[in-house]
Each structure stands twice: as C-alpha cells, then as structure tokens.
C-alpha atoms as a PDB file:
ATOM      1  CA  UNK A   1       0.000   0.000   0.000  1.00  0.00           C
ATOM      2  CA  UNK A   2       1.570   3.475  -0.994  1.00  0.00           C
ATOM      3  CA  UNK A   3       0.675   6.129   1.843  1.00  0.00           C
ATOM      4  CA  UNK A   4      -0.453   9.330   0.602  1.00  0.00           C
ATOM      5  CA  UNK A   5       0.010  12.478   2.871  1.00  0.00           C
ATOM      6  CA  UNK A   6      -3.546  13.093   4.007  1.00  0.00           C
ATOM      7  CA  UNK A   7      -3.144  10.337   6.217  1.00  0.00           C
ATOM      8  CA  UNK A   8      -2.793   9.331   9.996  1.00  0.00           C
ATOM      9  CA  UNK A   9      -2.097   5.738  11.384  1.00  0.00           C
ATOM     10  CA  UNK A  10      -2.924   4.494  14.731  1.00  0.00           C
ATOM     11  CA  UNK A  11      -0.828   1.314  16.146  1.00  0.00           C
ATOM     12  CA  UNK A  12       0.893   0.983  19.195  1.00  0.00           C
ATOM     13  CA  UNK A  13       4.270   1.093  19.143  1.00  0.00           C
ATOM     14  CA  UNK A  14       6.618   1.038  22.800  1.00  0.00           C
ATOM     15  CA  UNK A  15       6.882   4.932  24.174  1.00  0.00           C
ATOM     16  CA  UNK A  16       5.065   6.733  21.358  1.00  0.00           C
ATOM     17  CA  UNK A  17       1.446   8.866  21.524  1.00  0.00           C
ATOM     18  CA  UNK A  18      -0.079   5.822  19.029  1.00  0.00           C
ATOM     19  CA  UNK A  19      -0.613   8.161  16.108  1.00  0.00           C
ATOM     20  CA  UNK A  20       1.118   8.316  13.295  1.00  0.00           C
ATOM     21  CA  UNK A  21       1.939   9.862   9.832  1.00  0.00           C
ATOM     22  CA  UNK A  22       3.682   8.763   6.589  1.00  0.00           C
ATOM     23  CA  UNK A  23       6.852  11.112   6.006  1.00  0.00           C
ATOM     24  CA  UNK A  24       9.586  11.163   3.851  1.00  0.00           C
ATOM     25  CA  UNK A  25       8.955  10.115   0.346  1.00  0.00           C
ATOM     26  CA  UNK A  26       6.057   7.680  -0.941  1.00  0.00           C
ATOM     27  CA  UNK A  27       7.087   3.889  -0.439  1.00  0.00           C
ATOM     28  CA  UNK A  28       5.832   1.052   0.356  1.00  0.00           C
ATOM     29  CA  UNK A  29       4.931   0.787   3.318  1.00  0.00           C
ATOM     30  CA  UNK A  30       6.604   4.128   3.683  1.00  0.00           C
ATOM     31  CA  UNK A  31       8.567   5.929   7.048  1.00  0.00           C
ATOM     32  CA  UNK A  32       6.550   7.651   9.513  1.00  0.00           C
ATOM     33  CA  UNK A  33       6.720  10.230  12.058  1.00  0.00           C
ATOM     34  CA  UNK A  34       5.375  10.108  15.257  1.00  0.00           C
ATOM     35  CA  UNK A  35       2.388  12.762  16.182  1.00  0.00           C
ATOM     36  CA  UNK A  36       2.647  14.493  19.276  1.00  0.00           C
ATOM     37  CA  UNK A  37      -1.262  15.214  20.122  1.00  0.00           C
ATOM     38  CA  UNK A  38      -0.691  19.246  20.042  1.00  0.00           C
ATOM     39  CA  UNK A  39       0.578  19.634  16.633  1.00  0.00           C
ATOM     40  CA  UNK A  40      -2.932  17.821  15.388  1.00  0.00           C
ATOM     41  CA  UNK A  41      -4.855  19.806  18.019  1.00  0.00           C
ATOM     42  CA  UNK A  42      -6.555  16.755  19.909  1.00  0.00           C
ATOM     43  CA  UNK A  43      -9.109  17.281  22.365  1.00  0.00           C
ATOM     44  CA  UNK A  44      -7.926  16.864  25.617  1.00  0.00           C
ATOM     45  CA  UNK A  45     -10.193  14.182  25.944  1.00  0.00           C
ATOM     46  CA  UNK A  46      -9.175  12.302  22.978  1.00  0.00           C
ATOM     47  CA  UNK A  47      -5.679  12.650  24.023  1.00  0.00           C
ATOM     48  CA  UNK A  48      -5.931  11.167  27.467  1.00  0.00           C
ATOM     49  CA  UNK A  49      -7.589   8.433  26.105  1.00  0.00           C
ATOM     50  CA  UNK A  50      -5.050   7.875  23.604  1.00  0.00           C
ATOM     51  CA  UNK A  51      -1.999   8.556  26.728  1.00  0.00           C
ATOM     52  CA  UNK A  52      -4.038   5.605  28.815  1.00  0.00           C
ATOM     53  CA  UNK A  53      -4.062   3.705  25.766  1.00  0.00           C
ATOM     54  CA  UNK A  54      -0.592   3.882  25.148  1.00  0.00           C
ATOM     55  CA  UNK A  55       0.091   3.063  29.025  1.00  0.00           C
ATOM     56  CA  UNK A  56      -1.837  -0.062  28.807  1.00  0.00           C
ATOM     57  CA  UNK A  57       0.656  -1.126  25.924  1.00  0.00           C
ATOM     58  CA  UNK A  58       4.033   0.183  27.791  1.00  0.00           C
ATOM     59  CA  UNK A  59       3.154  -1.325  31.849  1.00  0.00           C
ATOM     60  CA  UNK A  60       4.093  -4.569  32.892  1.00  0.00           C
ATOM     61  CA  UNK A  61       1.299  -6.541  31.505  1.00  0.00           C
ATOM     62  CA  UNK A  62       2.395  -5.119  27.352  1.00  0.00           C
ATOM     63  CA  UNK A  63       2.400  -8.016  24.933  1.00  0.00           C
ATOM     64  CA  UNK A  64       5.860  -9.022  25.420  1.00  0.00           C
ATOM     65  CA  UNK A  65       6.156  -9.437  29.428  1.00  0.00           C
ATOM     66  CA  UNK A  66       3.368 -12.526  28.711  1.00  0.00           C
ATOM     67  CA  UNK A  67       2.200 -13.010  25.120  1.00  0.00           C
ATOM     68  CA  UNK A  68      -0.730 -15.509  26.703  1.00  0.00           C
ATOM     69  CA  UNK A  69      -1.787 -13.179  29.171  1.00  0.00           C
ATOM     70  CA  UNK A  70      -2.413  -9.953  27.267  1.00  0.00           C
ATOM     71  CA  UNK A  71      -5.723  -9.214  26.066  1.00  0.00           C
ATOM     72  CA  UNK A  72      -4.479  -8.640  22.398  1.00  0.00           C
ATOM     73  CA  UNK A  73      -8.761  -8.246  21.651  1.00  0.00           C
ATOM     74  CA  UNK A  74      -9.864  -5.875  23.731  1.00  0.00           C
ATOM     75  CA  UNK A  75      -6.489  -4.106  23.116  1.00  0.00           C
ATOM     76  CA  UNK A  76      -7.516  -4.057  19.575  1.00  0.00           C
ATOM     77  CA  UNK A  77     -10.948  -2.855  20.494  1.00  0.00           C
ATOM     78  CA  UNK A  78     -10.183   0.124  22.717  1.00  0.00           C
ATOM     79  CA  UNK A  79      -7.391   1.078  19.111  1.00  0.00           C
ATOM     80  CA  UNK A  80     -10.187   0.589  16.757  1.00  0.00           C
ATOM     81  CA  UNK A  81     -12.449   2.766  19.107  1.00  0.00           C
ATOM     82  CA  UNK A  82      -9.755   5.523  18.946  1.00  0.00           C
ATOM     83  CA  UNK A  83      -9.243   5.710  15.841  1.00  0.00           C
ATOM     84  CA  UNK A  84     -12.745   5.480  15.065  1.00  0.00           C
ATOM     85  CA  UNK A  85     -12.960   8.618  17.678  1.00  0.00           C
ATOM     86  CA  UNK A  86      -9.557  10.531  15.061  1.00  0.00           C
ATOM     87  CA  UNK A  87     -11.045   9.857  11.839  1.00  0.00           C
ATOM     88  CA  UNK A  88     -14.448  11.784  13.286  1.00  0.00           C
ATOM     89  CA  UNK A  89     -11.948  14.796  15.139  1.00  0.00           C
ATOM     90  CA  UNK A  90     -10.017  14.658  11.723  1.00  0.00           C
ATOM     91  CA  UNK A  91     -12.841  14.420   8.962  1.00  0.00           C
ATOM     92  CA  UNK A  92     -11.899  16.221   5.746  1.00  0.00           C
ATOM     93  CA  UNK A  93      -8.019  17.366   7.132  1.00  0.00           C
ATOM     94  CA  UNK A  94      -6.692  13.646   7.479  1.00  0.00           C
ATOM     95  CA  UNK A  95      -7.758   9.553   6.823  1.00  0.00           C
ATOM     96  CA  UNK A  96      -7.065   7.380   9.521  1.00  0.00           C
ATOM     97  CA  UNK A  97      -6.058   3.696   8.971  1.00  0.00           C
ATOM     98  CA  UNK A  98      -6.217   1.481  12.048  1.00  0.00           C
ATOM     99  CA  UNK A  99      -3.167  -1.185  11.529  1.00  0.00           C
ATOM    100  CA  UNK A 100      -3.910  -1.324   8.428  1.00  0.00           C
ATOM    101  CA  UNK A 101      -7.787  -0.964   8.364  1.00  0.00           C
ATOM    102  CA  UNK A 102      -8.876   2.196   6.623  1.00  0.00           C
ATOM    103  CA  UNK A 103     -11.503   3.396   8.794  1.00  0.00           C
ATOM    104  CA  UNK A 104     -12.290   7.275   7.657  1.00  0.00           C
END
C-alpha cells in the first residue's frame, strides 16, 4: 500500500502517543513520524484516552512481558475505538487507517 500524505495511522508502538503519519517520500509501506497530540490539536479528551491507551501497551502486563496473558482483543478494540474517535476529530483534514484498516 503506498501512503499518501492526508493520512494518519494508529498502532501501538513502545513509548510513542499511538498516532502516526507517513513522512519522507512515498514507499511502500513508507517511514513515519510520530504525532505528538498538540501539533494535530486533539481534544484533551481524545488525548488522554489515547496517553491511557498507550500506558496499557508500555506497563508490565504489554504483549511481550506474557504473550498468553495480554488481552491482544480488547487491546484491539479500545485502538479501533480511537481511531474510530480521530477519523471523526479529523474528517476532511486527514484519513485514519487502524493497523492497516482504513476506517475514515
């Protein structure tokens, strides 16, 4: 898939805010940049959610302390709810893909 600029991605990745944006120029799949949540302008709201989010994935209990014991699905869930919650802050400036899902 070749990124095109308009875009935002949301995946967790260790010590980042979660969002992300395609930089550099067009490749497959592309470099990105991380997205601090004031240079988008995110709701406070939005962005705490994001920051606990984020925490979930960093703490102890993150995917690669236990690979059994995380809840990779409602992980997923509470993403796909975020970026569901982006693509609606974001409509007409950016599209948001959700790990790969294009979602608005």
């Amino acid at each position: 898939m070749k990124y095109e600029r308009h875009r935002l991605l949301v995946w967790p990745e260790w010590e980042s805010s979660g969002i992300w944006h395609p930089s550099g120029p067009v490749q497959e799949p592309g470099p990105v940049a991380m997205v601090e949540y004031g240079a988008v302008n995110l709701p406070t709201n939005l962005a705490n959610e994001f920051i606990a989010w984020m925490e979930w994935f960093n703490e102890d209990n993150a995917p690669w302390e236990d690979e059994n014991a995380f809840p990779y699905e409602e992980f997923d869930k509470e993403g796909l709810r975020l970026a569901h919650g982006l693509a609606k802050f974001m409509a007409g400036k950016y599209q948001v893909e959700y790990q790969g899902k294009v979602i608005g």
